[in-house]
N, C-alpha and C. Protein backbone atom coordinates (compact mmCIF):
# COMPACT_ATOMS: atom_id res chain seq x y z
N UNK A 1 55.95 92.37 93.93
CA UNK A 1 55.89 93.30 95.05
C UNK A 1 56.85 92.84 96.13
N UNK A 2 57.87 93.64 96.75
CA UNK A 2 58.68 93.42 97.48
C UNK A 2 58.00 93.33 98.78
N UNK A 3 58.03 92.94 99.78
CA UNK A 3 57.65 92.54 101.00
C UNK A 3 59.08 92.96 102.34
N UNK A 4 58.26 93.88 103.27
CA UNK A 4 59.48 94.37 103.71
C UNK A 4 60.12 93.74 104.91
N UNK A 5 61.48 93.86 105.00
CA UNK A 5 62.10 92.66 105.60
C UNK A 5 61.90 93.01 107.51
N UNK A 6 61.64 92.09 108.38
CA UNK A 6 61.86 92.49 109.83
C UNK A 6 63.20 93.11 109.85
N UNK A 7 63.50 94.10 110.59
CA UNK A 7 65.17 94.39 111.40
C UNK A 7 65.27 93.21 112.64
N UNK A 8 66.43 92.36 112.19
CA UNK A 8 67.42 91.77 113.02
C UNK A 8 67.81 92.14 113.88
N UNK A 9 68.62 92.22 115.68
CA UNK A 9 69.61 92.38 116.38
C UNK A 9 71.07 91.89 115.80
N UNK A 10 71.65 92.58 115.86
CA UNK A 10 73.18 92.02 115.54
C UNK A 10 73.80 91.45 116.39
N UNK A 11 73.54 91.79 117.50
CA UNK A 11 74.20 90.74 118.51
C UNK A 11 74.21 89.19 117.65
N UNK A 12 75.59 88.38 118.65
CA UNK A 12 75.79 87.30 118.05
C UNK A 12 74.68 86.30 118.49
N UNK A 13 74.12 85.28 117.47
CA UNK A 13 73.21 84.42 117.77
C UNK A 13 71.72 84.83 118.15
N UNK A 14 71.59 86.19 118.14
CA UNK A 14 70.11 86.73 118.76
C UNK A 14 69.47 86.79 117.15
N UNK A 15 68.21 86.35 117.12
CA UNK A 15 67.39 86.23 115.77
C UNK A 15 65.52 87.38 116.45
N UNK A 16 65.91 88.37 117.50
CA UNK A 16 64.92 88.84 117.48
C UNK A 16 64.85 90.29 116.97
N UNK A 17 63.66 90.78 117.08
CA UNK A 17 62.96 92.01 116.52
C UNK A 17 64.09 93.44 116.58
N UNK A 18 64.64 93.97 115.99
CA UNK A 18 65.51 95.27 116.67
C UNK A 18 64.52 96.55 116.71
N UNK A 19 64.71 97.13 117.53
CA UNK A 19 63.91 98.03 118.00
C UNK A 19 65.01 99.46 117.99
N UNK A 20 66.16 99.16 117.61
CA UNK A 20 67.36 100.61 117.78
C UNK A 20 68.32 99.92 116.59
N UNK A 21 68.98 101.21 116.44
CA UNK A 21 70.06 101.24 115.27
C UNK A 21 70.95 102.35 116.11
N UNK A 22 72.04 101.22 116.38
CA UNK A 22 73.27 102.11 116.95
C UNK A 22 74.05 102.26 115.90
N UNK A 23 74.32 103.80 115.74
CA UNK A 23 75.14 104.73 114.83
C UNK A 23 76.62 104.80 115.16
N UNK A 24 77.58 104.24 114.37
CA UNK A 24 79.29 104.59 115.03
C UNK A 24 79.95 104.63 113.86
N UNK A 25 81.10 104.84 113.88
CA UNK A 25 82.33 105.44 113.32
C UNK A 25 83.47 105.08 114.01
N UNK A 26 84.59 104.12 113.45
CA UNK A 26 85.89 103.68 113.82
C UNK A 26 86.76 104.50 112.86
N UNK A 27 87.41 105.43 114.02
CA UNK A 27 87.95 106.66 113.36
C UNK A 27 89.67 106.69 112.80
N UNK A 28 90.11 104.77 113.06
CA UNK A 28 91.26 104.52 112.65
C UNK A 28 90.55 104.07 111.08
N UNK A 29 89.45 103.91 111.14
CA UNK A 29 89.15 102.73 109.82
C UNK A 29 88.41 103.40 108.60
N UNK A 30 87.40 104.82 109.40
CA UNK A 30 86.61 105.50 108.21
C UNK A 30 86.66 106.85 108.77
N UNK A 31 86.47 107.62 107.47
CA UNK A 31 86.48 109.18 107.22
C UNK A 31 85.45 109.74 108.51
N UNK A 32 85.89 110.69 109.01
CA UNK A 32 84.88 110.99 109.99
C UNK A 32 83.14 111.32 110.39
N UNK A 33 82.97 111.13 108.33
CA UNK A 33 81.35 111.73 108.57
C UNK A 33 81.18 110.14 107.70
N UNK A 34 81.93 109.00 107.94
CA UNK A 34 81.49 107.96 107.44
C UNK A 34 80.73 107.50 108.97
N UNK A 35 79.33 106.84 108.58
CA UNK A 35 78.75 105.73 109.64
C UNK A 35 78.24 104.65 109.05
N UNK A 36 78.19 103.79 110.19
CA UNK A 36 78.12 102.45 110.18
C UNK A 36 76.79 102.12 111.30
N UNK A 37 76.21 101.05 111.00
CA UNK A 37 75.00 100.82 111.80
C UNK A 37 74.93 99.81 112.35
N UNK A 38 74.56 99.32 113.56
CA UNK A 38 74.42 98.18 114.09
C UNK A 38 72.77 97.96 114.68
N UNK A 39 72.02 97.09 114.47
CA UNK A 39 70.86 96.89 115.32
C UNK A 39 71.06 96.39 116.11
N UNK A 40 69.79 96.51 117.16
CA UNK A 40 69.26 96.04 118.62
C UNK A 40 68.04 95.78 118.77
N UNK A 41 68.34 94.83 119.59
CA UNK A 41 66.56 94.44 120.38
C UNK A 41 66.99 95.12 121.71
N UNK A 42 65.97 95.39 122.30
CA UNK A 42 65.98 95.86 123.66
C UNK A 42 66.82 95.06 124.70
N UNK A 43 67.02 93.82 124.54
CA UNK A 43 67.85 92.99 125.65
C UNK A 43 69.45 93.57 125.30
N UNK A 44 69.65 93.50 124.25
CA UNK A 44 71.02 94.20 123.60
C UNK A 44 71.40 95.26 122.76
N UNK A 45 70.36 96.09 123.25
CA UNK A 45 70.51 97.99 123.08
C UNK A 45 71.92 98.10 123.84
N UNK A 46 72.41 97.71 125.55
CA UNK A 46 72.80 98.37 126.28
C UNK A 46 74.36 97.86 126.30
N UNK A 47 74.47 96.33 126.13
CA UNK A 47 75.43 95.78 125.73
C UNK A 47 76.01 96.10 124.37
N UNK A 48 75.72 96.15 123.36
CA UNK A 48 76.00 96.92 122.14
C UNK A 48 76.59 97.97 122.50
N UNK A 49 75.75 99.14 123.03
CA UNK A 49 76.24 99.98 123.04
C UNK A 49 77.40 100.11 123.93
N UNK A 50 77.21 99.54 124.93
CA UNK A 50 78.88 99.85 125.71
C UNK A 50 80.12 99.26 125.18
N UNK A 51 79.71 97.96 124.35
CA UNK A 51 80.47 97.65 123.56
C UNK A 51 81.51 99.03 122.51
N UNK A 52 80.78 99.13 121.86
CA UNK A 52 81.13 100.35 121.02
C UNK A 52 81.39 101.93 121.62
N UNK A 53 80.79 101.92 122.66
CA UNK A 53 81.13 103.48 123.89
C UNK A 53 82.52 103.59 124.42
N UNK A 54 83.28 101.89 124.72
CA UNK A 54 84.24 101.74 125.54
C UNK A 54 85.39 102.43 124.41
N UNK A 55 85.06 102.18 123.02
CA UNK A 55 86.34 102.23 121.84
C UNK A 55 85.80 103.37 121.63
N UNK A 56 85.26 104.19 121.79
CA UNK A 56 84.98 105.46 121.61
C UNK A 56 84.09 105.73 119.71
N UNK A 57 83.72 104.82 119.93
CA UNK A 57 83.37 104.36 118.17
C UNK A 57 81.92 104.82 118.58
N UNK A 58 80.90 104.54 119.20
CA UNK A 58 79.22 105.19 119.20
C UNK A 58 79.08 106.53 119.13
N UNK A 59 78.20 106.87 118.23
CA UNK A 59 77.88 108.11 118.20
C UNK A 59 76.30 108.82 118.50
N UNK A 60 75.55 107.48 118.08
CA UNK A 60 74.26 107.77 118.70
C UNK A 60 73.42 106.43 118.82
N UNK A 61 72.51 106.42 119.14
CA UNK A 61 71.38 105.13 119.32
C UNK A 61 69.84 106.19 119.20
N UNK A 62 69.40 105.34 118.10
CA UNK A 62 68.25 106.24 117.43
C UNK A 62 66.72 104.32 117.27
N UNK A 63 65.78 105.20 117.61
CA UNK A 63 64.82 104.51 117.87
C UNK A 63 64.79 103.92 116.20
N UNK A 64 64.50 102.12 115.86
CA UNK A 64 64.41 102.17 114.53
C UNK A 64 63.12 102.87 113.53
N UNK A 65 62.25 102.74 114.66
CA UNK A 65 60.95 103.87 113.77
C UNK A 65 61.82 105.18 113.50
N UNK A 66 62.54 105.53 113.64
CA UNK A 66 62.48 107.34 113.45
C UNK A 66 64.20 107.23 112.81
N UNK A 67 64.71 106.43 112.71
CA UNK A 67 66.32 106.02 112.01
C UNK A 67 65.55 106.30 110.31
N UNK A 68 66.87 107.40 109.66
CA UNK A 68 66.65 107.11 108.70
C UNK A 68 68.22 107.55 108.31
N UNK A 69 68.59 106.94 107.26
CA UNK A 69 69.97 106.96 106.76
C UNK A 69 70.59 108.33 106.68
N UNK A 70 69.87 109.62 106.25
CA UNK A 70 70.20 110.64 105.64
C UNK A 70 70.12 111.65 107.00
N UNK A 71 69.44 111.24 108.00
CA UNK A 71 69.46 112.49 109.50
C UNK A 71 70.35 111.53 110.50
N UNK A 72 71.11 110.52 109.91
CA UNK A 72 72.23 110.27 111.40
C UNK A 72 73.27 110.06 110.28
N UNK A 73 73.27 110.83 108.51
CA UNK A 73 74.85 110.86 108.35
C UNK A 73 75.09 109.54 107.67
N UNK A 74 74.40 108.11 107.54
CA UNK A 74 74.92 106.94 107.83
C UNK A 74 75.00 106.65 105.98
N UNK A 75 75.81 105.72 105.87
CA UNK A 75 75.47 104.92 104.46
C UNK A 75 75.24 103.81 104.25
N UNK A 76 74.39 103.38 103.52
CA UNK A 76 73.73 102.08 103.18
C UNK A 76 72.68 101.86 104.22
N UNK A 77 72.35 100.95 104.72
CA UNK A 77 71.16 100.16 105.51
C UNK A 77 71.92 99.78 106.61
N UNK A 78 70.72 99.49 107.61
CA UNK A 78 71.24 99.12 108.65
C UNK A 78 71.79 97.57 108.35
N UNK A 79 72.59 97.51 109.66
CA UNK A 79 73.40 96.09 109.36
C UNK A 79 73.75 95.48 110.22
């Protein structure tokens, strides 16, 4: 029986709970209905995201309860 894994923050060095999955697209690098996912914990929801807002690469930030791969477009798992 598989046992299901916590979501990570991606921020660098942060090992807590993510609570968001920021949705983006680098539109020099992938097809336009390609996405890519990044998690967050609440301390680095906002930094993340401006991170990725400034390059024009975010497209959304979706609560991880209600993120699911197939209604924000995305492929594979969050990451």
């Amino acid at each position: 029986m598989d046992t299901p894994q916590t979501p990570i923050c991606s921020a660098k060095g942060c090992r807590a709970e993510a609570g968001w999955v920021l949705v983006w697209n680098n539109p020099k690098l992938h097809t336009p209905d390609r996405r890519k996912t990044w998690l967050a914990c609440d301390e680095h929801r906002e930094h993340l995201s401006q991170f990725l807002g400034v390059r024009g690469f975010l497209k959304e930030v979706v609560a991880f309860a209600d993120w699911t791969p197939e209604a924000a477009g995305a492929t594979g798992e969050p990451a």
